[in-house]
C-alpha atoms as a PDB file:
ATOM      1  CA  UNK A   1       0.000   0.000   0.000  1.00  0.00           C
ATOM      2  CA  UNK A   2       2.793   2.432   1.173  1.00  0.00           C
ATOM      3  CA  UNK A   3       4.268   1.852  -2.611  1.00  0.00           C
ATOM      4  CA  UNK A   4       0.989   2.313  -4.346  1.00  0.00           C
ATOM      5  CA  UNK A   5       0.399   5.622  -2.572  1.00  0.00           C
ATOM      6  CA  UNK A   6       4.053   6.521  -3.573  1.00  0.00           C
ATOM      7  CA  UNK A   7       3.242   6.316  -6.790  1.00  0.00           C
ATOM      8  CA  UNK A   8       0.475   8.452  -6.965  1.00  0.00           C
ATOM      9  CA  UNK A   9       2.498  11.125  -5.217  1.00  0.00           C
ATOM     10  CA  UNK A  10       4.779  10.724  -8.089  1.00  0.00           C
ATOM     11  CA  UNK A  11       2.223  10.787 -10.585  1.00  0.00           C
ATOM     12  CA  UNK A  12       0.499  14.117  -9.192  1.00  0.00           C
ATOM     13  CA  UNK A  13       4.070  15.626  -8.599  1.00  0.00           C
ATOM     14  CA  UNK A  14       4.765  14.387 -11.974  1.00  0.00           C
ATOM     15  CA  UNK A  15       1.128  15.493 -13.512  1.00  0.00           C
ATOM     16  CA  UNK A  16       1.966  19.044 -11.990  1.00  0.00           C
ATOM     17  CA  UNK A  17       5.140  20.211 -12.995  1.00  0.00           C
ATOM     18  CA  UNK A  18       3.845  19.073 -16.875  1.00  0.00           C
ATOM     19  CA  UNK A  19       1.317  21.853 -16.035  1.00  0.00           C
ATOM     20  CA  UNK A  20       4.110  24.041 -14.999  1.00  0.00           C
ATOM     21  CA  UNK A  21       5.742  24.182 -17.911  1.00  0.00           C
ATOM     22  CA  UNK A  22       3.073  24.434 -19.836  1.00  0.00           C
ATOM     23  CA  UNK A  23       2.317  27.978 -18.493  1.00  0.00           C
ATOM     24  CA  UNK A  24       2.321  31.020 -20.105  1.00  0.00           C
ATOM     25  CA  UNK A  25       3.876  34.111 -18.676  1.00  0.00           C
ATOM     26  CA  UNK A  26       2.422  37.354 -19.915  1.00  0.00           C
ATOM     27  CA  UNK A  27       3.490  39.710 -17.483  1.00  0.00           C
ATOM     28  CA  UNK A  28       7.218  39.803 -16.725  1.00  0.00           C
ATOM     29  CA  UNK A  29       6.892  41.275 -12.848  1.00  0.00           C
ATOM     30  CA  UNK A  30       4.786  38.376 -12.347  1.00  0.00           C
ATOM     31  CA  UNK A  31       7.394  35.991 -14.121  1.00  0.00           C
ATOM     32  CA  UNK A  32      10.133  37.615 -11.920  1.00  0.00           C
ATOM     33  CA  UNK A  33       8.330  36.346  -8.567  1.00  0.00           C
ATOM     34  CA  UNK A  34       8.905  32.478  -9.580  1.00  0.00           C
ATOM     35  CA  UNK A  35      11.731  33.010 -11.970  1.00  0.00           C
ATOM     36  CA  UNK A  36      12.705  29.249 -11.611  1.00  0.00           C
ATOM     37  CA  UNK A  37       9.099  28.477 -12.671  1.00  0.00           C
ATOM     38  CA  UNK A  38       9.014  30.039 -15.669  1.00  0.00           C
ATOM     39  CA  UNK A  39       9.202  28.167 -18.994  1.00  0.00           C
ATOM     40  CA  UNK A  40       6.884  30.111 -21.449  1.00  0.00           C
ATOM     41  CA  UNK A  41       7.147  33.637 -21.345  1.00  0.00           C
ATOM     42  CA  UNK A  42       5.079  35.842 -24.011  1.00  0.00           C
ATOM     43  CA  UNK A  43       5.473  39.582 -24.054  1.00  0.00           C
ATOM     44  CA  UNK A  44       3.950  40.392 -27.432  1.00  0.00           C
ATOM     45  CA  UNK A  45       2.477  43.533 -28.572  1.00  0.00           C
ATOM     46  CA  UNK A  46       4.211  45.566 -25.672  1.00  0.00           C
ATOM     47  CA  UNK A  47       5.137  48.432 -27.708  1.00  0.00           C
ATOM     48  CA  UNK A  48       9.020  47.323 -26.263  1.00  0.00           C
ATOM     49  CA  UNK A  49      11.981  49.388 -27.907  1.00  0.00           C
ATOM     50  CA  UNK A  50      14.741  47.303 -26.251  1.00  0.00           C
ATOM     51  CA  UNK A  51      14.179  43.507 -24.511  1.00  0.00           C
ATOM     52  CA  UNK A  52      14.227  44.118 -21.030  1.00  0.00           C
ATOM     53  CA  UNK A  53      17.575  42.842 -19.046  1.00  0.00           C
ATOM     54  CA  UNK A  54      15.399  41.029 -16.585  1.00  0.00           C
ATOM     55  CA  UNK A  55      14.422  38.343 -19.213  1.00  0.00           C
ATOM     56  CA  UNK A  56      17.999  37.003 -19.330  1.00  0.00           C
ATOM     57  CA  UNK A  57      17.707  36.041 -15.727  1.00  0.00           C
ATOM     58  CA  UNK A  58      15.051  33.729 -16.449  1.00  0.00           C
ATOM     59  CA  UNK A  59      17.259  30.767 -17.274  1.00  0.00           C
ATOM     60  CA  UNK A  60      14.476  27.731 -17.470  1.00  0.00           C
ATOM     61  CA  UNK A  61      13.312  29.724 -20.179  1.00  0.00           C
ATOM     62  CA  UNK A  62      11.969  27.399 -23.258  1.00  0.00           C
ATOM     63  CA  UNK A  63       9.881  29.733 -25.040  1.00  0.00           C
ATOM     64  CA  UNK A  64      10.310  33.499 -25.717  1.00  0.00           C
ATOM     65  CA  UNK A  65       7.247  35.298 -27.613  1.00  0.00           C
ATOM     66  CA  UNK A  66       8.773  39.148 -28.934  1.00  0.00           C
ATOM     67  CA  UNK A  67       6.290  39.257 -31.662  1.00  0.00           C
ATOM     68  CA  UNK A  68       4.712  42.833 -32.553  1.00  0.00           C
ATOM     69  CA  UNK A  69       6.973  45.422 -30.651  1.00  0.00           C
ATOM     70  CA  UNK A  70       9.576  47.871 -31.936  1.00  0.00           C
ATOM     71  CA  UNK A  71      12.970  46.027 -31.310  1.00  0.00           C
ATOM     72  CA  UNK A  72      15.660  45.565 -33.557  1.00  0.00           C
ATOM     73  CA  UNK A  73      18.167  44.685 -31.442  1.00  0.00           C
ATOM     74  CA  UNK A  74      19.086  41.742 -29.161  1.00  0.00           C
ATOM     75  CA  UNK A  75      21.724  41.752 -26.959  1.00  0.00           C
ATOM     76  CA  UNK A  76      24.061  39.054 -26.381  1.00  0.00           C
ATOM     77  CA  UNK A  77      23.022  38.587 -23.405  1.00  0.00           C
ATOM     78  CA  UNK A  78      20.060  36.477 -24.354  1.00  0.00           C
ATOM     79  CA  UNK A  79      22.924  33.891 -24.742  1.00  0.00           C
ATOM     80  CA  UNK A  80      21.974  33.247 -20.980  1.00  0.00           C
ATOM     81  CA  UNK A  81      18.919  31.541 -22.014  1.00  0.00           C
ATOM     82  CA  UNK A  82      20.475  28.489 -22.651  1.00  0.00           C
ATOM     83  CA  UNK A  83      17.203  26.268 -22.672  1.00  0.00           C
ATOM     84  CA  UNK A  84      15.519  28.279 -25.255  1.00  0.00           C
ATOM     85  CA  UNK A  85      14.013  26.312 -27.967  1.00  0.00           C
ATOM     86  CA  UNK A  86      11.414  28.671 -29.207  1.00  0.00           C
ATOM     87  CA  UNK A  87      12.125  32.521 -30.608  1.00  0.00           C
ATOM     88  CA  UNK A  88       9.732  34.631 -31.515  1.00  0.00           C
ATOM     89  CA  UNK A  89      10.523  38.444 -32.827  1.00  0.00           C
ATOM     90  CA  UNK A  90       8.172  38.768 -35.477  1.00  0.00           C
ATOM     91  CA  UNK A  91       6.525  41.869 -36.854  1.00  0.00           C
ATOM     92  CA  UNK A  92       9.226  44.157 -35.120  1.00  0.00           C
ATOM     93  CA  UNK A  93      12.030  46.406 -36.717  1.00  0.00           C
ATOM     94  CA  UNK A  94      15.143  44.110 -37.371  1.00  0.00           C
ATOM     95  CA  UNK A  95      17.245  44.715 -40.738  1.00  0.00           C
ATOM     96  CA  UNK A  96      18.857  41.456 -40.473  1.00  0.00           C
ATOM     97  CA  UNK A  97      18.813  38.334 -37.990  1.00  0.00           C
ATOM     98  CA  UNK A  98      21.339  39.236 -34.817  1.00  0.00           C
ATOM     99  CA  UNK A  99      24.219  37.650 -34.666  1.00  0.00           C
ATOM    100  CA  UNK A 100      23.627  37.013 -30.828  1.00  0.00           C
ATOM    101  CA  UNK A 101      20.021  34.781 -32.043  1.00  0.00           C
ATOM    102  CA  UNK A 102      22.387  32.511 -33.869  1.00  0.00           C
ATOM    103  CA  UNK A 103      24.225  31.612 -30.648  1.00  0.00           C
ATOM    104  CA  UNK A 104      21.299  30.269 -29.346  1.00  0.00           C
ATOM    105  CA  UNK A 105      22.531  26.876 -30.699  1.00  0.00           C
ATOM    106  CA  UNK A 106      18.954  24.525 -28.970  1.00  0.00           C
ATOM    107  CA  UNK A 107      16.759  27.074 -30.673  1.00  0.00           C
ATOM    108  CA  UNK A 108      14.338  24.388 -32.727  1.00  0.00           C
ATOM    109  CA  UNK A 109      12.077  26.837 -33.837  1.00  0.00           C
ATOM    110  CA  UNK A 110      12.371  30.661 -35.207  1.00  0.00           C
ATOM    111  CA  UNK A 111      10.229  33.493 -36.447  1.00  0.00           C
ATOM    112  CA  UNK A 112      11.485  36.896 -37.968  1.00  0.00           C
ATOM    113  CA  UNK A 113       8.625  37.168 -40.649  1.00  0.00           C
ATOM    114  CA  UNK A 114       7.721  40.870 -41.082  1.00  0.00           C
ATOM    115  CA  UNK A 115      10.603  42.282 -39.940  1.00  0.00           C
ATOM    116  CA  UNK A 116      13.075  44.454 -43.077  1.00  0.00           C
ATOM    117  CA  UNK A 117      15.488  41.950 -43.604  1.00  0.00           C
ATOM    118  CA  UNK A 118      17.304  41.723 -46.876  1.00  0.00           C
ATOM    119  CA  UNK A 119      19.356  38.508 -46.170  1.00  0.00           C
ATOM    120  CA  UNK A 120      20.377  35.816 -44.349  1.00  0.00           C
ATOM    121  CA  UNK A 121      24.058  35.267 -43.000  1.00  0.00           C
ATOM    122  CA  UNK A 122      25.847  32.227 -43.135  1.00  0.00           C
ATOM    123  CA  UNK A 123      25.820  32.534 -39.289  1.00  0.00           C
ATOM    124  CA  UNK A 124      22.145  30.971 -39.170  1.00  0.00           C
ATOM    125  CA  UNK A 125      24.314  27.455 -39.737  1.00  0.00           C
ATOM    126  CA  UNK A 126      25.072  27.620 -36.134  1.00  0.00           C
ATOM    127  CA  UNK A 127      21.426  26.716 -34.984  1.00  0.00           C
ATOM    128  CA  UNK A 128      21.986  22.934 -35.713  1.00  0.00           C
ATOM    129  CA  UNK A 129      18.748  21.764 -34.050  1.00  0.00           C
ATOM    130  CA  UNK A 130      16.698  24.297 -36.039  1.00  0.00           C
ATOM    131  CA  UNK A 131      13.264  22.515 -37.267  1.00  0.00           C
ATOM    132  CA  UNK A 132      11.487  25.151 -38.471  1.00  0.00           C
ATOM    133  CA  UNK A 133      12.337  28.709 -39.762  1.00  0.00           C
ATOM    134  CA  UNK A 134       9.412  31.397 -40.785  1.00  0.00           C
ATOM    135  CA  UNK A 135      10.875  34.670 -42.447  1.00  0.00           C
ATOM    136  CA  UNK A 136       8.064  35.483 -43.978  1.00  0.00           C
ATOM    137  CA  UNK A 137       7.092  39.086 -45.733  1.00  0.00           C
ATOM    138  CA  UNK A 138      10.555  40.384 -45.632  1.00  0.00           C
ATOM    139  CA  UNK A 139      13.284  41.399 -48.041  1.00  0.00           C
ATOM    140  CA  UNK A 140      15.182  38.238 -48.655  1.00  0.00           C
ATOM    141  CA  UNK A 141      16.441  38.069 -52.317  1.00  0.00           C
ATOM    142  CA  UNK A 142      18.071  34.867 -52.668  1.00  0.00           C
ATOM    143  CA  UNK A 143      17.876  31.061 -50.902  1.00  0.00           C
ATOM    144  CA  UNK A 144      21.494  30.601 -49.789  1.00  0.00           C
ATOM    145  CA  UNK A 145      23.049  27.666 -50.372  1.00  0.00           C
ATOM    146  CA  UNK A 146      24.678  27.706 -46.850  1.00  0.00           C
ATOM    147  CA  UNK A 147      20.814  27.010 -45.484  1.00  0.00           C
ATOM    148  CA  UNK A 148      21.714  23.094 -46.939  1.00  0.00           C
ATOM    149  CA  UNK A 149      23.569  22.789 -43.574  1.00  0.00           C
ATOM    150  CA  UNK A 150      20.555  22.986 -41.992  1.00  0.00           C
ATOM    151  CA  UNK A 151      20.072  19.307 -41.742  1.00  0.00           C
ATOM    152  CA  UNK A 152      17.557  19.153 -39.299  1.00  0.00           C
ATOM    153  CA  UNK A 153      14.687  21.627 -41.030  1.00  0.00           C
ATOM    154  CA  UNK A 154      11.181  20.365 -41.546  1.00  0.00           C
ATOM    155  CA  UNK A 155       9.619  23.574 -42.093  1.00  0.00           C
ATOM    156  CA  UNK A 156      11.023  26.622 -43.874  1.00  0.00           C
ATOM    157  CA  UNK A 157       8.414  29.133 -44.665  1.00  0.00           C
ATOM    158  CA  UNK A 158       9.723  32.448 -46.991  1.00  0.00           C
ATOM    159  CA  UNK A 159       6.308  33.869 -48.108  1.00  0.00           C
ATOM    160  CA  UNK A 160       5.965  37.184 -49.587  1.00  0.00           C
ATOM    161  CA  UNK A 161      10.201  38.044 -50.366  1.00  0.00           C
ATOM    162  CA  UNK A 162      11.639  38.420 -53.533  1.00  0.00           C
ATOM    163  CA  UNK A 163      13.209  35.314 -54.214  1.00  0.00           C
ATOM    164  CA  UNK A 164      14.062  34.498 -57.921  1.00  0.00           C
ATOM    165  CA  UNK A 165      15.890  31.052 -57.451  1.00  0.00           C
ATOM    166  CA  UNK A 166      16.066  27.948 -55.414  1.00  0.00           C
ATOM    167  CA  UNK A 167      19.509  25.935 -55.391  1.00  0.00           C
ATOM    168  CA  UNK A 168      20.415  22.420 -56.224  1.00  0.00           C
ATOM    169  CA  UNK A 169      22.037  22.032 -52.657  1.00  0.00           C
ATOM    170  CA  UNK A 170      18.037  22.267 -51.213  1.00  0.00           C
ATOM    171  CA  UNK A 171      18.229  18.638 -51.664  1.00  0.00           C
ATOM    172  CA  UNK A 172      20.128  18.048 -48.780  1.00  0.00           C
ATOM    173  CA  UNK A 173      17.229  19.166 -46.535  1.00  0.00           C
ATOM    174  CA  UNK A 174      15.954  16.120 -46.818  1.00  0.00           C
ATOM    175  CA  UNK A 175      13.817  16.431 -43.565  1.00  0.00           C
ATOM    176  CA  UNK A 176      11.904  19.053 -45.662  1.00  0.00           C
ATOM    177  CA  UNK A 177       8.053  17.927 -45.187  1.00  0.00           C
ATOM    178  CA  UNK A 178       6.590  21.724 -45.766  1.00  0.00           C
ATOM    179  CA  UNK A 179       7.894  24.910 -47.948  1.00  0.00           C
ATOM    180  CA  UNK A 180       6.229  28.124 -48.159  1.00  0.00           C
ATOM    181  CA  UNK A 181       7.547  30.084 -50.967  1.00  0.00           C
ATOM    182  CA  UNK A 182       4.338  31.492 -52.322  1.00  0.00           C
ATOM    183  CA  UNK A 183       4.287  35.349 -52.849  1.00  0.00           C
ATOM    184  CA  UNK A 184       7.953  35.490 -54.490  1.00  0.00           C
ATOM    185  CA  UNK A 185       9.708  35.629 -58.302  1.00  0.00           C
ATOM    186  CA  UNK A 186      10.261  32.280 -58.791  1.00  0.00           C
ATOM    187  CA  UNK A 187       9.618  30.711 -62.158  1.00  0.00           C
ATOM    188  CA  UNK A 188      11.218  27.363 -61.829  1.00  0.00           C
ATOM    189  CA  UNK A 189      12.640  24.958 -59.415  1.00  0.00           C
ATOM    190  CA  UNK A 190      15.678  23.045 -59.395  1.00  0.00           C
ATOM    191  CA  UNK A 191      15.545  19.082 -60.411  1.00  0.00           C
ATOM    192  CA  UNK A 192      17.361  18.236 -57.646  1.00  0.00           C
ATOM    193  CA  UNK A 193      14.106  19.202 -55.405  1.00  0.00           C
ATOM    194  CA  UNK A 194      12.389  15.764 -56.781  1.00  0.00           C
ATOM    195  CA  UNK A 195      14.519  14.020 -53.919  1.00  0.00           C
ATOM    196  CA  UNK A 196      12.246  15.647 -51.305  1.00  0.00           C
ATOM    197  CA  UNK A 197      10.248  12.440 -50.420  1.00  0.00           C
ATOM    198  CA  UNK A 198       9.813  13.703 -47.192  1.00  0.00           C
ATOM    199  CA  UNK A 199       7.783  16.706 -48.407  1.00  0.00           C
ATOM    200  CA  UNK A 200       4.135  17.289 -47.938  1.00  0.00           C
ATOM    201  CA  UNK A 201       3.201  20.493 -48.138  1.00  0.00           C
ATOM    202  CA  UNK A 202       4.326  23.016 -51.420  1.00  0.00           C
ATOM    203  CA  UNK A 203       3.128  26.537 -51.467  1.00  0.00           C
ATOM    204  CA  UNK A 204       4.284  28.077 -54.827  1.00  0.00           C
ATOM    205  CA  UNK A 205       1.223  30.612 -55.171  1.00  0.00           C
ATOM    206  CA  UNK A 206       2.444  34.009 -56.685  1.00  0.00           C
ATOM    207  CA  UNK A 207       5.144  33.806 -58.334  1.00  0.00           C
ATOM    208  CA  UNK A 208       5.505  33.823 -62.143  1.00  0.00           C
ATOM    209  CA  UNK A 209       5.060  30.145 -63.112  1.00  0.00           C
ATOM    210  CA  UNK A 210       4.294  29.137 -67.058  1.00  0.00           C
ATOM    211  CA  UNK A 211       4.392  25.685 -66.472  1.00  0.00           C
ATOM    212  CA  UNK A 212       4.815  22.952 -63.178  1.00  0.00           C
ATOM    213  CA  UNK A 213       8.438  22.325 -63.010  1.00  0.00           C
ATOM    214  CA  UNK A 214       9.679  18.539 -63.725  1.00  0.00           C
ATOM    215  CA  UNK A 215      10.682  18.367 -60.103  1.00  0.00           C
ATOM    216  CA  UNK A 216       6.909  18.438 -58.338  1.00  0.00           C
ATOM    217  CA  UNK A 217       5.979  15.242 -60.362  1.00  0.00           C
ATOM    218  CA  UNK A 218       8.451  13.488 -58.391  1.00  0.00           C
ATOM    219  CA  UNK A 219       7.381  14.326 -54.680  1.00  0.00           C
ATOM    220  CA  UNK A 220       5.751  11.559 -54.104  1.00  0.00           C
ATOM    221  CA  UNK A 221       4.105  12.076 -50.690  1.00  0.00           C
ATOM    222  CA  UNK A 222       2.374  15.349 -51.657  1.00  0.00           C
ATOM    223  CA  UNK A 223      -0.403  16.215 -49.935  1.00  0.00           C
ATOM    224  CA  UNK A 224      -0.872  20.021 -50.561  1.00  0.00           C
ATOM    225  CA  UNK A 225       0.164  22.022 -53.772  1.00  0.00           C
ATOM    226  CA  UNK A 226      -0.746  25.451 -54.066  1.00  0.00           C
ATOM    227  CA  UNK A 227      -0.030  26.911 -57.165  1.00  0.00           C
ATOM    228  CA  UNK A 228      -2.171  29.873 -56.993  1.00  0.00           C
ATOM    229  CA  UNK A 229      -1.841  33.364 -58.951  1.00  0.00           C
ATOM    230  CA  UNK A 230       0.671  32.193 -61.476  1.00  0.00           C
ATOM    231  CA  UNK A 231       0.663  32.083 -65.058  1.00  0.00           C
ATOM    232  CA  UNK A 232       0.004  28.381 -65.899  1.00  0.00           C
ATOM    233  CA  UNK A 233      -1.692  27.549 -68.553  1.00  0.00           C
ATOM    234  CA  UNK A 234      -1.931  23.817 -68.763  1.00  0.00           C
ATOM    235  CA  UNK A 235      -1.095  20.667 -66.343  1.00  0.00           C
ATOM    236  CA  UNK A 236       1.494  17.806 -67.662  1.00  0.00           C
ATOM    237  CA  UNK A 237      -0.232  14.317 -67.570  1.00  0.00           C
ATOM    238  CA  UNK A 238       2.201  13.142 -64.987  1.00  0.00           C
ATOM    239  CA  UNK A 239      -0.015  14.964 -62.610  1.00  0.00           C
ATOM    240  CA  UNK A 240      -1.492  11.770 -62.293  1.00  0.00           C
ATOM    241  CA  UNK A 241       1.750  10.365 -60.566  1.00  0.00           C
ATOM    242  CA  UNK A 242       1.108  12.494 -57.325  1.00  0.00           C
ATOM    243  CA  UNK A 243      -1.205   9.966 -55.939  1.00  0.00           C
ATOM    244  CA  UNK A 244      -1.104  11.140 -52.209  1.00  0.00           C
ATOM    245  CA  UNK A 245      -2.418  14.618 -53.558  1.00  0.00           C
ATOM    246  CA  UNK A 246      -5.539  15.710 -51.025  1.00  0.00           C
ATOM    247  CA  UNK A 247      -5.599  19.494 -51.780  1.00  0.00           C
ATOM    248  CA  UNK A 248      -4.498  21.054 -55.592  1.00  0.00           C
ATOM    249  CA  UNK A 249      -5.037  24.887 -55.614  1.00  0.00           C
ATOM    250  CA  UNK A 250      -4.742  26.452 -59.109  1.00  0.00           C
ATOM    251  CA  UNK A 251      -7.160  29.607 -58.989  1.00  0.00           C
ATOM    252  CA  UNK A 252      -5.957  32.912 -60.795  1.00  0.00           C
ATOM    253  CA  UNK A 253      -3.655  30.996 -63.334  1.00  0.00           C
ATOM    254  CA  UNK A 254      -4.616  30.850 -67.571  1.00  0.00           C
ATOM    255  CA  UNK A 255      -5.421  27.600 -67.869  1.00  0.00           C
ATOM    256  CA  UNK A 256      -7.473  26.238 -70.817  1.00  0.00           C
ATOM    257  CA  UNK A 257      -8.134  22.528 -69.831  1.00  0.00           C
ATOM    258  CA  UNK A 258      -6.767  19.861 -67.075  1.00  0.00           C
ATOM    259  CA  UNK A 259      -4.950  16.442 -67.863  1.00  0.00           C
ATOM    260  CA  UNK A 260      -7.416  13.561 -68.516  1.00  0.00           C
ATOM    261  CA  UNK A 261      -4.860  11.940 -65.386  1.00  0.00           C
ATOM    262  CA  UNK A 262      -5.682  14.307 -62.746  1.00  0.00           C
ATOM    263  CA  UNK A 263      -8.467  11.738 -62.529  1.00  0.00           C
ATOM    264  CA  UNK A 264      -6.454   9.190 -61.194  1.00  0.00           C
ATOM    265  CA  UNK A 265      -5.869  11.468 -58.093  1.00  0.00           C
ATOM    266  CA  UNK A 266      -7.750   9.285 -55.565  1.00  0.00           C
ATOM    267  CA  UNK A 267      -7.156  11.039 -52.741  1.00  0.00           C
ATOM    268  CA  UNK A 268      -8.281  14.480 -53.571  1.00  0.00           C
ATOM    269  CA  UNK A 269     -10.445  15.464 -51.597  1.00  0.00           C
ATOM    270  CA  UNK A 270      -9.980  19.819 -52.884  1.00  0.00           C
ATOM    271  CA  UNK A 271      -9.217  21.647 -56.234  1.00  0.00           C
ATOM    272  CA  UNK A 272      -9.819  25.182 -56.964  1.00  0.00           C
ATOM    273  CA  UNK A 273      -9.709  26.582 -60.510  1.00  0.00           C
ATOM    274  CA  UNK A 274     -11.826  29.686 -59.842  1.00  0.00           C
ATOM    275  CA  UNK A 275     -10.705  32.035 -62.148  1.00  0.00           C
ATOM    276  CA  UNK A 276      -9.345  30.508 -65.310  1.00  0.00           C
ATOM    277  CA  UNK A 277     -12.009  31.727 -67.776  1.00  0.00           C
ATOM    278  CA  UNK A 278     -10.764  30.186 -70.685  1.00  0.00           C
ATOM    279  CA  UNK A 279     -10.979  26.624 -69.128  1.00  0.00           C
ATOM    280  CA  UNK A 280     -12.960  23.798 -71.094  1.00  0.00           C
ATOM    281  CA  UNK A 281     -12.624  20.392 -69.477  1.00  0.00           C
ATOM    282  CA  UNK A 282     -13.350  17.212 -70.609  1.00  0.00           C
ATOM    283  CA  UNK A 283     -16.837  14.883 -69.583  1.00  0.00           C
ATOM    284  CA  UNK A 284     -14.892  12.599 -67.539  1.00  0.00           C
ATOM    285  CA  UNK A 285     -12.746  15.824 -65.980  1.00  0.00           C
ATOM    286  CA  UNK A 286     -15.422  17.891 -65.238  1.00  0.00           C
ATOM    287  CA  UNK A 287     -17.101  14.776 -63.369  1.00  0.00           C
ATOM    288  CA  UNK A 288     -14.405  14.226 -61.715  1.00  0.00           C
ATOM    289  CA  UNK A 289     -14.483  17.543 -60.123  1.00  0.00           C
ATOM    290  CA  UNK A 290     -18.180  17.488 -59.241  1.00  0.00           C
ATOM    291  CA  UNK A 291     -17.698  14.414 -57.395  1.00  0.00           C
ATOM    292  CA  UNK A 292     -14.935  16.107 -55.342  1.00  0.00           C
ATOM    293  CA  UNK A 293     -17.058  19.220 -55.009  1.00  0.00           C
ATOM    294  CA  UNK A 294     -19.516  17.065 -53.328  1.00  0.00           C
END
């Protein structure tokens, strides 16, 4: 008996400091009372200028939400908070990633979309454990080949930049299972990007697309494609090959008909051509969609 009830002590002991961790901060005086209790600390939309010094002498830290002030700077201090997994300094005033965020080598996950950066330095290579990486709406120009040594990336998410070109070397991401690069200049992809078979998810809405590259035909555990507001105007039959497709987005594009084998696309369960006038499909095509529709 006096082992079962130990047990349950360390269940509820256990049970609780789960709950602990799983708290979220959003004042910092009140994170300051229990500084060895705090793991998630959000202090978002504070109109903040600088990060306060304070925050550095949170050390259990895991979790650091920035998002939506006015900084755009981080001292190297923050190298103190050598538990932190999770970075967020989105929507905020940086010109380029600090060099003191890419000493926080356990950071898994990053955000600096909406910020006024132009690039990103080779220094990012230093966040080994990095799994997923938003700089979204930014001023990014090119897709470094350095990001390669990224190894560990399963997300990268570059919406709304100016990116004209991917590299060959993105092939060695092969954790890769989502890419956001819709809202760019891209107009092709390199073959090498076939080798993705982790890959899921492909947002390539926006950019200036004439036809699919040879590459998507080859990823073959697709689920979404969103190839949005391009220019395409027609599908290649090997379409058919993506047989784990659920979702196909192609509104806004010129297209004039669809493959006969986008019917062999079991699994889709969404398509959207809205706004391809000049698009005449087939009996069996144009079934096909209905069925999905319903």
């Amino acid at each position: 008996m006096k082992k079962l009830t130990l047990l349950v002590i360390l269940f509820l002991a256990s049970l609780l400091s789960y709950s602990q961790k799983d708290k979220v901060y959003t004042s910092l005086e009140e994170a300051l009372k229990n500084p060895a209790d705090v793991f998630i600390l959000a202090l978002n939309n504070k109109k903040l200028t600088e990060i306060p010094e304070s925050i550095f002498s949170l050390t259990h830290l895991t979790a650091l939400d920035l998002a939506g002030n006015k900084l755009s700077a981080v001292p190297d201090k923050i190298m103190q908070l050598k538990n932190l997994s999770e970075l967020n300094l989105s929507n905020n005033k940086f010109n380029s990633l600090p060099e003191s965020v890419t000493q926080l080598v356990s950071l898994t996950e990053l955000d600096l979309s909406n910020n006024n950066c132009s690039f990103l330095p080779g220094t990012i290579t230093n966040l080994s454990n990095l799994k997923i990486l938003y700089f979204n709406n930014n001023k990014i120009a090119s897709f470094p080949d350095f990001l390669s040594k990224l190894s560990n990336l399963s997300e990268i998410y570059l919406y709304g930049n100016i990116i004209n070109t991917i590299p060959e070397s993105i092939s060695k991401l092969s954790n890769l299972t989502e890419i956001g690069l819709g809202g760019n200049l891209l107009t092709n992809l390199p073959e090498s990007m076939g080798s993705l078979t982790q890959l899921k998810y492909l947002a390539l809405s926006y950019n200036r697309f004439t036809v699919i590259p040879n590459c998507i035909v080859k990823l073959n555990n697709l689920t979404v494609l969103d190839l949005n507001g391009n220019k395409l105007t027609a599908l290649p039959e090997s379409i058919g090959k993506l047989s784990r497709l659920a979702e196909l987005y192609l509104e806004s594009n010129k297209l004039t008909t669809l493959p006969e084998s986008i019917t062999q696309l079991e699994g889709l369960t969404t398509i959207n051509i809205k706004e391809n006038p000049a698009i005449k499909l087939s009996p069996a095509v144009k079934n096909f969609i209905e069925d999905i529709k319903m």
